[in-house]
C-alpha atoms as a PDB file:
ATOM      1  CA  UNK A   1      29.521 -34.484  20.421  1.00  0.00           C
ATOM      2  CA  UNK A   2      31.769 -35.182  17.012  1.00  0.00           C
ATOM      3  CA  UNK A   3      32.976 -32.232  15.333  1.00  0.00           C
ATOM      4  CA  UNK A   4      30.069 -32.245  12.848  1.00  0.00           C
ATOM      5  CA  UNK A   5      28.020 -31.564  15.199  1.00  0.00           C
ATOM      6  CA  UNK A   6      29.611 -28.959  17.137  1.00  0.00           C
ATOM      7  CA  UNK A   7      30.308 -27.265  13.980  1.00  0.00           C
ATOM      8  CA  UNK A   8      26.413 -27.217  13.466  1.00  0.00           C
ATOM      9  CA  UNK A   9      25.346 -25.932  17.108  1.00  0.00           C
ATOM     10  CA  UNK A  10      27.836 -23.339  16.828  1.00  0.00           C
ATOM     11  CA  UNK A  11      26.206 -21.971  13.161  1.00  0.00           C
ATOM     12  CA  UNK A  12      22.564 -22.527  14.855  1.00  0.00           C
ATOM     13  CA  UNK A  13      24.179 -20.326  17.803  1.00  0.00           C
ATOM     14  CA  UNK A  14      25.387 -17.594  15.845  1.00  0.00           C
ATOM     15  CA  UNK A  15      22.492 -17.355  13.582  1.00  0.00           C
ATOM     16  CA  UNK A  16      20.601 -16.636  17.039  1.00  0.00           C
ATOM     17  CA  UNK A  17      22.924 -14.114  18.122  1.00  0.00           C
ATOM     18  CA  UNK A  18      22.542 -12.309  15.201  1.00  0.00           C
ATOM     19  CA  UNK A  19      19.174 -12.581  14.495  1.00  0.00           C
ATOM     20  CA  UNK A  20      18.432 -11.195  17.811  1.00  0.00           C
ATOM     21  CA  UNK A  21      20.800  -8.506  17.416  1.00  0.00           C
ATOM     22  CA  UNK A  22      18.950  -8.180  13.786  1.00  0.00           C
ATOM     23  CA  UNK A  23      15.465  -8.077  14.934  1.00  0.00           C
ATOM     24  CA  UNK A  24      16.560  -5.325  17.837  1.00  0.00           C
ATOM     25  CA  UNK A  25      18.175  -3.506  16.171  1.00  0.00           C
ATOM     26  CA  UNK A  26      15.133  -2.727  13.463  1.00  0.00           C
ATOM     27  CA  UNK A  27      12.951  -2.752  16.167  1.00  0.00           C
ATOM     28  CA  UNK A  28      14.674   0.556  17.588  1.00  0.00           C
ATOM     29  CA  UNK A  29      14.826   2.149  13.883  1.00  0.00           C
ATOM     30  CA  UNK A  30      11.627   1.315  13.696  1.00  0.00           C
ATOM     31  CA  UNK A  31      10.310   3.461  16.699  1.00  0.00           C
ATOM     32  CA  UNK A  32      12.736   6.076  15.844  1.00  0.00           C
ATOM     33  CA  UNK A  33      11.369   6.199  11.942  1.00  0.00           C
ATOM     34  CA  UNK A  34       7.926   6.126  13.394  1.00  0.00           C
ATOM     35  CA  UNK A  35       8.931   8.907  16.409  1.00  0.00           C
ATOM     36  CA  UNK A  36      10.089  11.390  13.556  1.00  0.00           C
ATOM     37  CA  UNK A  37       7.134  10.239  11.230  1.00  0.00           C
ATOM     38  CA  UNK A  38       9.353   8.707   8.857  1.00  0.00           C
ATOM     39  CA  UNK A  39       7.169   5.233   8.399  1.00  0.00           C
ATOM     40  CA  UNK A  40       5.444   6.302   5.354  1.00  0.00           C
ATOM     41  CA  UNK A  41       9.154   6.848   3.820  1.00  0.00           C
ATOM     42  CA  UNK A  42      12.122   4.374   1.906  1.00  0.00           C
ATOM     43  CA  UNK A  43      13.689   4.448   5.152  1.00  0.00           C
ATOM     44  CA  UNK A  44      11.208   1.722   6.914  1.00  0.00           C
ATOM     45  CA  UNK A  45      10.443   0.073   3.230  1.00  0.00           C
ATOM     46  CA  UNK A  46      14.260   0.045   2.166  1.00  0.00           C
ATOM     47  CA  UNK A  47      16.571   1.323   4.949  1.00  0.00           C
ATOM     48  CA  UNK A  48      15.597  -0.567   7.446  1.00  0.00           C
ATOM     49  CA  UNK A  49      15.865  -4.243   5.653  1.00  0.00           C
ATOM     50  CA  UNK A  50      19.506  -2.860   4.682  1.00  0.00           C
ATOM     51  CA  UNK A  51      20.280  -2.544   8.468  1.00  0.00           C
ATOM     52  CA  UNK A  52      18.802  -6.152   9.166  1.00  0.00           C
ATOM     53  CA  UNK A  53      20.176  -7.928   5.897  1.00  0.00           C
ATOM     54  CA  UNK A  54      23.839  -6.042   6.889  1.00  0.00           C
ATOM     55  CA  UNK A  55      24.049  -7.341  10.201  1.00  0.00           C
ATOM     56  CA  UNK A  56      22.646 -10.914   8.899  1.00  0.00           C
ATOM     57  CA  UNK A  57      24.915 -11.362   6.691  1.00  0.00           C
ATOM     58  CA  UNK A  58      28.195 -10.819   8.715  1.00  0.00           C
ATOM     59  CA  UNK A  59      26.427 -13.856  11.043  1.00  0.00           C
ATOM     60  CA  UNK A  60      29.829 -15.793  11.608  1.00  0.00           C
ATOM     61  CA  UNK A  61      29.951 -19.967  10.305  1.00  0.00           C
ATOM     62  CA  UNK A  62      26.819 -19.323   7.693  1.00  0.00           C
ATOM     63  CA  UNK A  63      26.913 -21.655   4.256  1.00  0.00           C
ATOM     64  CA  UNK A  64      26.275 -18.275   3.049  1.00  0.00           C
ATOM     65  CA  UNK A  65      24.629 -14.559   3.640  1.00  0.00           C
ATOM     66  CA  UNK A  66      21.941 -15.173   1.105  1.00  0.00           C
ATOM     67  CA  UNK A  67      20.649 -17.854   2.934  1.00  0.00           C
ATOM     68  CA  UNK A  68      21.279 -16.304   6.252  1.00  0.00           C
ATOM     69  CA  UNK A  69      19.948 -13.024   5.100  1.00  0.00           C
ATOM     70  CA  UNK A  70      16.611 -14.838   3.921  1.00  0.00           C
ATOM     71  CA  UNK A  71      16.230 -16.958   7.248  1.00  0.00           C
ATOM     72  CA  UNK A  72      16.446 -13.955   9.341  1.00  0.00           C
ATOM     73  CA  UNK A  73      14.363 -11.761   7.402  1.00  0.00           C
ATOM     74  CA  UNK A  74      11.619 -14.482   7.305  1.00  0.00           C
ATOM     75  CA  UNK A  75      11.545 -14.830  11.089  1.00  0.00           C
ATOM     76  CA  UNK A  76      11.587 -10.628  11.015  1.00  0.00           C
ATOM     77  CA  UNK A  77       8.425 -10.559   9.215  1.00  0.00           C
ATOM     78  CA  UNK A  78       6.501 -13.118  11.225  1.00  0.00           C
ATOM     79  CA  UNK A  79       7.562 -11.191  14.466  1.00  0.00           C
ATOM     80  CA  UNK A  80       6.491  -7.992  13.220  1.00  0.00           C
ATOM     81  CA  UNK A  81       2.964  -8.188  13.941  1.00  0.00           C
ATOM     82  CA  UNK A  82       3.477  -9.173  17.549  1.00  0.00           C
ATOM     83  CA  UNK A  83       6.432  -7.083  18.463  1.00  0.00           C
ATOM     84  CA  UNK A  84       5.880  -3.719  16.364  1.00  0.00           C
ATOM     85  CA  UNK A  85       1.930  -4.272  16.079  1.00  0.00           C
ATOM     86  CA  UNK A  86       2.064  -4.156  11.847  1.00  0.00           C
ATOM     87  CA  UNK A  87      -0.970  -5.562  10.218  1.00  0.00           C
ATOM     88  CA  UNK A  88      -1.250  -8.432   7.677  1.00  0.00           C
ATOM     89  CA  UNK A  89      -1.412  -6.021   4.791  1.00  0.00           C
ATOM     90  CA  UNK A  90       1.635  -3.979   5.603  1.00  0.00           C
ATOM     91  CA  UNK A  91       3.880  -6.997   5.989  1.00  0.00           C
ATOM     92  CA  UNK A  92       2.246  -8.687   3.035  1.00  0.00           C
ATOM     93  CA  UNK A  93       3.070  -5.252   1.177  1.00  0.00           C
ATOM     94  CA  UNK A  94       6.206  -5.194   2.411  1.00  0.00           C
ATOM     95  CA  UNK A  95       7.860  -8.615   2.423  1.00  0.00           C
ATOM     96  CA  UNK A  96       8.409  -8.158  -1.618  1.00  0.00           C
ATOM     97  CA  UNK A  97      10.705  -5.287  -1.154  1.00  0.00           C
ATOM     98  CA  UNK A  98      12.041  -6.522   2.559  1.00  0.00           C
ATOM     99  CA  UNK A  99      13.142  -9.925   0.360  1.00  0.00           C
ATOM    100  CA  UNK A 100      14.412  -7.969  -2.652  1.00  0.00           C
ATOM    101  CA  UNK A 101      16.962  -5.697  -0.873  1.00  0.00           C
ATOM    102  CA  UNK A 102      17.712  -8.769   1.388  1.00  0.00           C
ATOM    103  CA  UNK A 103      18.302 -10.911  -2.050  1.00  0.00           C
ATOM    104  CA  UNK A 104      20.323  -7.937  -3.399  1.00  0.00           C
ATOM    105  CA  UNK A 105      22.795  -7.606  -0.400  1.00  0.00           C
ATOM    106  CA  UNK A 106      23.620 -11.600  -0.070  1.00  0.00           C
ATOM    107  CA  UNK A 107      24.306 -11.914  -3.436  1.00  0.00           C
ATOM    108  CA  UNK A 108      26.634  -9.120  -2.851  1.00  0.00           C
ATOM    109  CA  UNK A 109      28.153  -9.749   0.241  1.00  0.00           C
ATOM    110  CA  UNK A 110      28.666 -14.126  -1.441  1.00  0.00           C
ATOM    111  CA  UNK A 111      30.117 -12.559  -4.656  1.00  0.00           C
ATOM    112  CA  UNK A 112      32.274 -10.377  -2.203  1.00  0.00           C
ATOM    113  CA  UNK A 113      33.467 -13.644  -0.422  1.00  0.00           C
ATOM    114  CA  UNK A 114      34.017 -15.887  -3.156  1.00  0.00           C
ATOM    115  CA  UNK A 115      35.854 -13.617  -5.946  1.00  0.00           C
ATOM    116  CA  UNK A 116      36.814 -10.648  -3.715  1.00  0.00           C
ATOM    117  CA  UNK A 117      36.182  -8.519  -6.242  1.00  0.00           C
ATOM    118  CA  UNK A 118      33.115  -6.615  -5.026  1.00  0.00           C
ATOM    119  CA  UNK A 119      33.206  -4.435  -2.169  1.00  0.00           C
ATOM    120  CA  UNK A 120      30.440  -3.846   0.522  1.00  0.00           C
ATOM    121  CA  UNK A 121      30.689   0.542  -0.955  1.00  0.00           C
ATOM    122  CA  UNK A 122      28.219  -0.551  -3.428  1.00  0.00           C
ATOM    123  CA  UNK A 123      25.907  -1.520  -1.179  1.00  0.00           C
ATOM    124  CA  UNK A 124      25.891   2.283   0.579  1.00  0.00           C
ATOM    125  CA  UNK A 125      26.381   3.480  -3.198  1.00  0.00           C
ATOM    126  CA  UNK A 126      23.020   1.943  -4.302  1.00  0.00           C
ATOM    127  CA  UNK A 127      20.529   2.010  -1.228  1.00  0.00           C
ATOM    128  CA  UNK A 128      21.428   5.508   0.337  1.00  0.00           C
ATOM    129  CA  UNK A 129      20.060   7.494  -1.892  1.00  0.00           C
ATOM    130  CA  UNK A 130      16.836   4.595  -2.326  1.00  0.00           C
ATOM    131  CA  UNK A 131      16.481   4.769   1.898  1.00  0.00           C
ATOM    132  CA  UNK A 132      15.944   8.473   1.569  1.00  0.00           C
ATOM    133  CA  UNK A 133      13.509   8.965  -0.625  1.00  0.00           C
ATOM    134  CA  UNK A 134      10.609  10.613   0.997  1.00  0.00           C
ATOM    135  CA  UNK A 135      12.138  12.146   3.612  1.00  0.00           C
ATOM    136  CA  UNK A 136      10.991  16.049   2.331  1.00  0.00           C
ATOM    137  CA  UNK A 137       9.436  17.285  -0.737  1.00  0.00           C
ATOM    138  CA  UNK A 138      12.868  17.644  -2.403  1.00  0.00           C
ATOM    139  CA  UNK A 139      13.626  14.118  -2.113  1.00  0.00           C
ATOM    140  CA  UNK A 140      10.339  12.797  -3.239  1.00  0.00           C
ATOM    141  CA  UNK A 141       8.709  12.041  -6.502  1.00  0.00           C
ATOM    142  CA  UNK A 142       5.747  13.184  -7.825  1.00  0.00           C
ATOM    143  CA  UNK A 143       2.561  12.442  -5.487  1.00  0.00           C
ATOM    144  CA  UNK A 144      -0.345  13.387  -7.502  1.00  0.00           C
ATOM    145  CA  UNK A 145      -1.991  10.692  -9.187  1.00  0.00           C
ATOM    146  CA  UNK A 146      -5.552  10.180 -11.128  1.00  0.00           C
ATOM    147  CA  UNK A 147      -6.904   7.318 -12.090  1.00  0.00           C
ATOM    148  CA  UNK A 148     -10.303   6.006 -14.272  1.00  0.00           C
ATOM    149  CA  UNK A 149     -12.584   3.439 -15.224  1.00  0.00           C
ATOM    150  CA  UNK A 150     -15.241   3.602 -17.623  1.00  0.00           C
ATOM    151  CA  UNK A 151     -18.518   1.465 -18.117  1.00  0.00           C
ATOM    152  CA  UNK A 152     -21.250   1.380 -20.228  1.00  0.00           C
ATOM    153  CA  UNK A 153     -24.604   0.388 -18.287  1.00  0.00           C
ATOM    154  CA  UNK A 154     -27.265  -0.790 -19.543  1.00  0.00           C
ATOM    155  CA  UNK A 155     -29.945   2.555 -18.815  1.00  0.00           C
ATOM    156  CA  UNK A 156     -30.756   5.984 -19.918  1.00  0.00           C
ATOM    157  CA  UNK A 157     -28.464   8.761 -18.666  1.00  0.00           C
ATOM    158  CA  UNK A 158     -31.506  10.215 -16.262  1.00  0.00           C
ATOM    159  CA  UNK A 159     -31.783   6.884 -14.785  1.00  0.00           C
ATOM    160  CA  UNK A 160     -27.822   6.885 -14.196  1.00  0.00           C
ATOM    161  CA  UNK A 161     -28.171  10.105 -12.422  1.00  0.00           C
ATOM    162  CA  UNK A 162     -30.617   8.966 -10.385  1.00  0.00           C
ATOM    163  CA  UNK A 163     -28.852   6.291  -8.987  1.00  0.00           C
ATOM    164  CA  UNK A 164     -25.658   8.624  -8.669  1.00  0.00           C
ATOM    165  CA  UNK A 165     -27.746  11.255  -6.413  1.00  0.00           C
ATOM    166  CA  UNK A 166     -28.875   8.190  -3.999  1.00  0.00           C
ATOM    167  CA  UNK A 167     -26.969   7.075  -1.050  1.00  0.00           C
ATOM    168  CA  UNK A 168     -23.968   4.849  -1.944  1.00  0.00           C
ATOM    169  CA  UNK A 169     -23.927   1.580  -1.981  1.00  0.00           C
ATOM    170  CA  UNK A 170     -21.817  -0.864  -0.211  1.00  0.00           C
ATOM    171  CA  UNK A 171     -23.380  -4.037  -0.172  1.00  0.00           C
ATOM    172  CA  UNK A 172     -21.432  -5.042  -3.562  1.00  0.00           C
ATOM    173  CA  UNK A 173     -18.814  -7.121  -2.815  1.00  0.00           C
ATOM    174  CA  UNK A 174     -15.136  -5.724  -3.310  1.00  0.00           C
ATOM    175  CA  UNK A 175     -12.979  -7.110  -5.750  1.00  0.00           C
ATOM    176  CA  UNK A 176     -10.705  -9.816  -4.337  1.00  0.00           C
ATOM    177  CA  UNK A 177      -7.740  -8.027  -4.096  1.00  0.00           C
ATOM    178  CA  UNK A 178      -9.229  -4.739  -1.781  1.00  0.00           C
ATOM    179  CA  UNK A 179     -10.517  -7.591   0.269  1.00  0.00           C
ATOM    180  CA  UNK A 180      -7.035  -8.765   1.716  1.00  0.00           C
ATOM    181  CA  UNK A 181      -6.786  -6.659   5.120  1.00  0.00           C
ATOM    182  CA  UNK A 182      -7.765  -3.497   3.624  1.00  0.00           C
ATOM    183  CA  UNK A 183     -10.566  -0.974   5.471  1.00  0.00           C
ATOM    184  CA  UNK A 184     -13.735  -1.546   4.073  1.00  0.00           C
ATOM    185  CA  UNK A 185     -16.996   0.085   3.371  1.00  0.00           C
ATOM    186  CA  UNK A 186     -19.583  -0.928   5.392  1.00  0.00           C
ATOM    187  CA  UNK A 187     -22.230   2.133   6.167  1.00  0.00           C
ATOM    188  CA  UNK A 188     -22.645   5.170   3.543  1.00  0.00           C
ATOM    189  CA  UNK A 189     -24.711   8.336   4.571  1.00  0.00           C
ATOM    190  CA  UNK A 190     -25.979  11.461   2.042  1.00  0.00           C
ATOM    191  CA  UNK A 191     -28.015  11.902  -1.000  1.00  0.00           C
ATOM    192  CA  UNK A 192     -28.701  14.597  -3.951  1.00  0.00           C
ATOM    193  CA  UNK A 193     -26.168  16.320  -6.655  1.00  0.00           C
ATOM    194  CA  UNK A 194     -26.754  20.006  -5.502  1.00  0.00           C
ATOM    195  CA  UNK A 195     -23.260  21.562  -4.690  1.00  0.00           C
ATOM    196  CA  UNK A 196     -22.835  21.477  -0.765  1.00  0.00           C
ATOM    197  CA  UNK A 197     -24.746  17.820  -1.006  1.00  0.00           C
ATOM    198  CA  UNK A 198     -23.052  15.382   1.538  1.00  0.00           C
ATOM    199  CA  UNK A 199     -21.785  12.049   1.550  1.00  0.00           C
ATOM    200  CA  UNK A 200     -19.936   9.713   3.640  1.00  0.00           C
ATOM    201  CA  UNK A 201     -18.518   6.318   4.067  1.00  0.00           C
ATOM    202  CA  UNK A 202     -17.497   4.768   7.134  1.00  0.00           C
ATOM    203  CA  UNK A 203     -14.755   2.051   6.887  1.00  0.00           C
ATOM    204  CA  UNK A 204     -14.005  -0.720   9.578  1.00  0.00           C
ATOM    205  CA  UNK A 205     -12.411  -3.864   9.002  1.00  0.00           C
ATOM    206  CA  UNK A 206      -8.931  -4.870   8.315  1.00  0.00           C
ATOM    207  CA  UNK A 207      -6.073  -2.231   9.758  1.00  0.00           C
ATOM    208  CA  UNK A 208      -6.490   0.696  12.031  1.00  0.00           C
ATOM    209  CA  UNK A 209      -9.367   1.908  13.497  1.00  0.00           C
ATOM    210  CA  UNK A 210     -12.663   2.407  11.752  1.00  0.00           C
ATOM    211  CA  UNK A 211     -13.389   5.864  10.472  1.00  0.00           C
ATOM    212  CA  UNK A 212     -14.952   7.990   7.828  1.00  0.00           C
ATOM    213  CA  UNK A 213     -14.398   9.390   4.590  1.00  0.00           C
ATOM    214  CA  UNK A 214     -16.213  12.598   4.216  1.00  0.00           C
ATOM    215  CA  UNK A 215     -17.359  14.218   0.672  1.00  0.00           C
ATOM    216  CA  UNK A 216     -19.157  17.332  -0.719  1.00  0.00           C
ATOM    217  CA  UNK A 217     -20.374  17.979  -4.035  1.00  0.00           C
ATOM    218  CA  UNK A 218     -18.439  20.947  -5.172  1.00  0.00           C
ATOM    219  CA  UNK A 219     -19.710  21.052  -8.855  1.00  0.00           C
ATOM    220  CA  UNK A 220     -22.676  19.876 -11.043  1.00  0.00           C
ATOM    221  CA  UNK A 221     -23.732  20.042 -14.309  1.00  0.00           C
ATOM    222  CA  UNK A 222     -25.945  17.738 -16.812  1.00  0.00           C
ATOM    223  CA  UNK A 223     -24.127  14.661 -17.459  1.00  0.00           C
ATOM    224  CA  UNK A 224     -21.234  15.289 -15.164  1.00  0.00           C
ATOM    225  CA  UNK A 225     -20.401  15.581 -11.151  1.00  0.00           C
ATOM    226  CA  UNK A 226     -17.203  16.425  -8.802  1.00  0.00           C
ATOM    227  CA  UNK A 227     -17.186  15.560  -5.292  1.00  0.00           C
ATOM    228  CA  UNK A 228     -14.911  17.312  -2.985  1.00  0.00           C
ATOM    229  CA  UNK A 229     -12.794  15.223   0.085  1.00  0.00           C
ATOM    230  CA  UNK A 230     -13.679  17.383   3.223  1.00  0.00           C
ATOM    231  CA  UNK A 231     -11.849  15.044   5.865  1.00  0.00           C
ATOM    232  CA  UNK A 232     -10.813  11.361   5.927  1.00  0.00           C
ATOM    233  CA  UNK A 233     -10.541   9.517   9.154  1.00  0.00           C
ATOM    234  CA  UNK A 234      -9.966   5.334   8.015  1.00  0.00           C
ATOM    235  CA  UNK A 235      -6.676   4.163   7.380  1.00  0.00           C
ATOM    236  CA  UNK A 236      -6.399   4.420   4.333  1.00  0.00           C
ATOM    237  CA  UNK A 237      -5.201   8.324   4.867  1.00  0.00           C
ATOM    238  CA  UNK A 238      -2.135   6.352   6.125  1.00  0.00           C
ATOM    239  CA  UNK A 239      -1.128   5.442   2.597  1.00  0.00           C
ATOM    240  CA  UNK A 240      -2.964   7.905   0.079  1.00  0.00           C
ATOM    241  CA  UNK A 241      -4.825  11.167   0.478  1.00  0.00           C
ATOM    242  CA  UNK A 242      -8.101  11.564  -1.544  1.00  0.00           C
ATOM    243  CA  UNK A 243      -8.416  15.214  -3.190  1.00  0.00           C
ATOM    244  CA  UNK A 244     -11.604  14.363  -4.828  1.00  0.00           C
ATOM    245  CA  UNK A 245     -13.611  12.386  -7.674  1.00  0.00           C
ATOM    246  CA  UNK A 246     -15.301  13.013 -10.496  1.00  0.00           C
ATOM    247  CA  UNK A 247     -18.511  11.251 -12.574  1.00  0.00           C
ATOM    248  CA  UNK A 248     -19.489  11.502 -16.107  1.00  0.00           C
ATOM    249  CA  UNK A 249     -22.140  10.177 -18.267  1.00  0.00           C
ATOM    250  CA  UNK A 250     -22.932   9.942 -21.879  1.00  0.00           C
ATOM    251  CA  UNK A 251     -25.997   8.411 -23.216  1.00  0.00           C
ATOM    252  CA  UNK A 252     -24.925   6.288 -26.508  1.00  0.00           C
ATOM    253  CA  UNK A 253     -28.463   5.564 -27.070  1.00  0.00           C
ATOM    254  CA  UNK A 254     -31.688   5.501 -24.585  1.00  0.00           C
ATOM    255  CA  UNK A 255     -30.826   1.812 -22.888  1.00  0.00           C
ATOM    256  CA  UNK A 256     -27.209   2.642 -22.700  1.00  0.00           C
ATOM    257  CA  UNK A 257     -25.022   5.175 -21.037  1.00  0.00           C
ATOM    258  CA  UNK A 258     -21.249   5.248 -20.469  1.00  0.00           C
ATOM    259  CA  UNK A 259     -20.100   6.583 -16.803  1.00  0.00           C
ATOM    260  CA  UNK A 260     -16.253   7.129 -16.602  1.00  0.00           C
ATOM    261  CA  UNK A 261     -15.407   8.015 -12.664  1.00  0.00           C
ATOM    262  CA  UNK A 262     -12.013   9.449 -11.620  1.00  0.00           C
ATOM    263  CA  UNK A 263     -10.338   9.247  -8.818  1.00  0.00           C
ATOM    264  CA  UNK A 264      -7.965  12.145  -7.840  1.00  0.00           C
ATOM    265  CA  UNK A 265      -5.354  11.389  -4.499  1.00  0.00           C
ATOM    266  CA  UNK A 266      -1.614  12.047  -3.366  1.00  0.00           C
ATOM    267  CA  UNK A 267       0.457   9.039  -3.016  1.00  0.00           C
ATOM    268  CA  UNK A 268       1.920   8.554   0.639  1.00  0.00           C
ATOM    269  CA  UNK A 269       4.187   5.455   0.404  1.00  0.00           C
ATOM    270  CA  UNK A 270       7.399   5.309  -0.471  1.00  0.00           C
ATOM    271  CA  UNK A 271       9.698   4.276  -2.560  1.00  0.00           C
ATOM    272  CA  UNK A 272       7.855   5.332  -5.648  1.00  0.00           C
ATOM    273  CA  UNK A 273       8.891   2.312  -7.853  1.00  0.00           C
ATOM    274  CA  UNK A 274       7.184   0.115  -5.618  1.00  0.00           C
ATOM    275  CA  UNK A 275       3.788   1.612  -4.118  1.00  0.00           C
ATOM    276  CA  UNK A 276       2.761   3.847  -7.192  1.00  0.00           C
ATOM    277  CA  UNK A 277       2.122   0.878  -9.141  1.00  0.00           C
ATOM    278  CA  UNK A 278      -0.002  -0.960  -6.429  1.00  0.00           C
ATOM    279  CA  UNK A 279      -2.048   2.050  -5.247  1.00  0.00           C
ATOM    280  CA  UNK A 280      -2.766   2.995  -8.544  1.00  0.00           C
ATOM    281  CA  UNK A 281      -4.004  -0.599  -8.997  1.00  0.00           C
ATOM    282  CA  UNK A 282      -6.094  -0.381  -6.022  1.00  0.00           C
ATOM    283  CA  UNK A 283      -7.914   2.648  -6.769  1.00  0.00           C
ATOM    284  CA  UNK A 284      -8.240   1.948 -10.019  1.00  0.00           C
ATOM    285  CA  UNK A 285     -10.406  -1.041  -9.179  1.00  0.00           C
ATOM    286  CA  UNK A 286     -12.231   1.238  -6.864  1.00  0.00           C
ATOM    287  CA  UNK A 287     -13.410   3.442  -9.686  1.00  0.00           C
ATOM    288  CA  UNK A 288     -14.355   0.159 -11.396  1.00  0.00           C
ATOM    289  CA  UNK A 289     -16.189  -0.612  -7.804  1.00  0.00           C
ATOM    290  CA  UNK A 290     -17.925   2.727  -7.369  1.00  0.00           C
ATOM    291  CA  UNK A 291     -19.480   2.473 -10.948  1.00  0.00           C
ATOM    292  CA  UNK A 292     -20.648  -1.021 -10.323  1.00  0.00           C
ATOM    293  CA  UNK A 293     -22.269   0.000  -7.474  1.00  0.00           C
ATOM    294  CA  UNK A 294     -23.268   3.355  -7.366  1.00  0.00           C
ATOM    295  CA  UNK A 295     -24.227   4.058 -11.232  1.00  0.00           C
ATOM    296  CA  UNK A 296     -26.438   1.529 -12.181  1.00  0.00           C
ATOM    297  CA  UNK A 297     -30.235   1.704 -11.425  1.00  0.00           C
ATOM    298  CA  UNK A 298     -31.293  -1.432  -9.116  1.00  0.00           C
ATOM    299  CA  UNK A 299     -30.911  -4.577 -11.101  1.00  0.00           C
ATOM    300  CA  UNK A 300     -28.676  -3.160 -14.353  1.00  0.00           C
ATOM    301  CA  UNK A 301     -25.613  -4.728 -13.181  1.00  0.00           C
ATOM    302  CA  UNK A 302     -23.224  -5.100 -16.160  1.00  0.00           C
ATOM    303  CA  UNK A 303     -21.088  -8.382 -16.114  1.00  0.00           C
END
């Protein structure tokens, strides 16, 4: 074996070692963030990257961390599912932020290498406080979050409340985005706008196990409705809590009527940056979804 070579088994071997000692070591922060019901927190989205991009990057004979960092986290991800039992859409939601604090780190720990001018303190000085956010009500953001979409369709305000008092539908298909691994409707039950009317949706598909999203009316009035989250059992509880939606309708003339819906929830994820933005966008092409399907009169859907 010439010294080339030997000098390459020994960086293959040490990228081993430390990518096992890597992936075990976030696999035990793992099942302690998920023993203390942490795994909705910055520590699993931010903290525990940090822990695997830190011991990465000290990985003895690498070119660099960066590249070390980014090999190890890669191999991370794709063992997650197996090993830890995550779901496609909670690794594709979380390789973004896995990569950037990886990225972040081996650019650090490079620069620290080649100019010796920064030190590894930054690193605690910049993701402490962004691993424990979450952890209790005093180091969390702002949760409550409402979001709306608005339609015109193409029928009289009484036949929009007609179709609003039916059943729901869930035979539309989702947009393309609440199609990748997410729960999804497949059976809806109840009917009528009198307060104390039911409804419910039962979700299956994608992560978890299937379960149901339960609703009462809670208020009605000409032109507008407000229905009340008893209990929800799908997955999706794992990452927001509904509080409850509200319909309106205004007839612009007798062939059109514009229906607004609202969606009221608590965000669950953290860091805020990063999920807000995304569950916003997700249930904001819900209320899109539920107009679509549930406000138009059988064969008045609007392009």
């Amino acid at each position: 074996m010439t010294d080339g070579e030997r000098k390459k088994f020994d960086g293959a071997r040490w990228m081993l070692i430390f990518l096992i000692l890597a992936v075990s070591a976030g696999t035990v922060m793992y099942k302690l963030t998920v023993r203390e019901h942490l795994e909705q927190t910055s520590l699993l989205f931010v903290g525990i990257p940090a822990i695997l991009a830190i011991i990465l990057a000290l990985t003895p004979k690498a070119k660099t961390a960066l590249g070390a960092i980014l090999k190890g986290l890669t191999v991370a991800l794709l063992l997650s599912a197996p090993l830890l039992g995550e779901g496609f859409i909670c690794i594709v939601m979380a390789s973004p932020i896995f990569y950037g604090v990886g990225i972040l780190i081996g650019v650090l720990v490079d620069e620290n290498r080649k100019y010796r001018q920064t030190t590894l303190s930054c690193l605690v000085l910049v993701l402490l406080p962004m691993s424990i956010e979450g952890g209790s009500p005093v180091l969390s953001f702002n949760r409550e979050e409402t979001v709306q979409a608005s339609r015109i369709i193409n029928a009289s305000a009484e036949q929009v409340e007609l179709a609003i008092s039916r059943s729901p539908h869930t035979d539309l298909p989702l947009p393309l985005y609440l199609r990748m691994g997410f729960p999804r409707p497949t059976e809806a039950k109840g009917e009528g706008l009198q307060v104390g009317a039911p409804r419910s949706l039962h979700f299956a598909g994608g992560e978890g196990r299937p379960g149901d999203l339960m609703l009462k009316v809670e208020e009605f009035r000409p032109g507008y409705v407000r229905f009340h989250v008893i209990s929800d059992r799908s997955k999706i509880a794992h990452w927001l809590d509904w509080k409850s939606s509200e319909v309106e309708w205004i007839e612009l003339d007798s062939d059109h009527t514009r229906v607004t819906w609202k969606l009221h929830f608590q965000r669950r994820l953290d860091p805020a940056w990063y999920f807000r933005p995304w569950e916003r966008y997700a249930t904001e092409l819900a209320a899109d979804y539920l107009i679509r399907s549930n406000a138009n009169p059988a064969g008045s859907w609007p392009e």
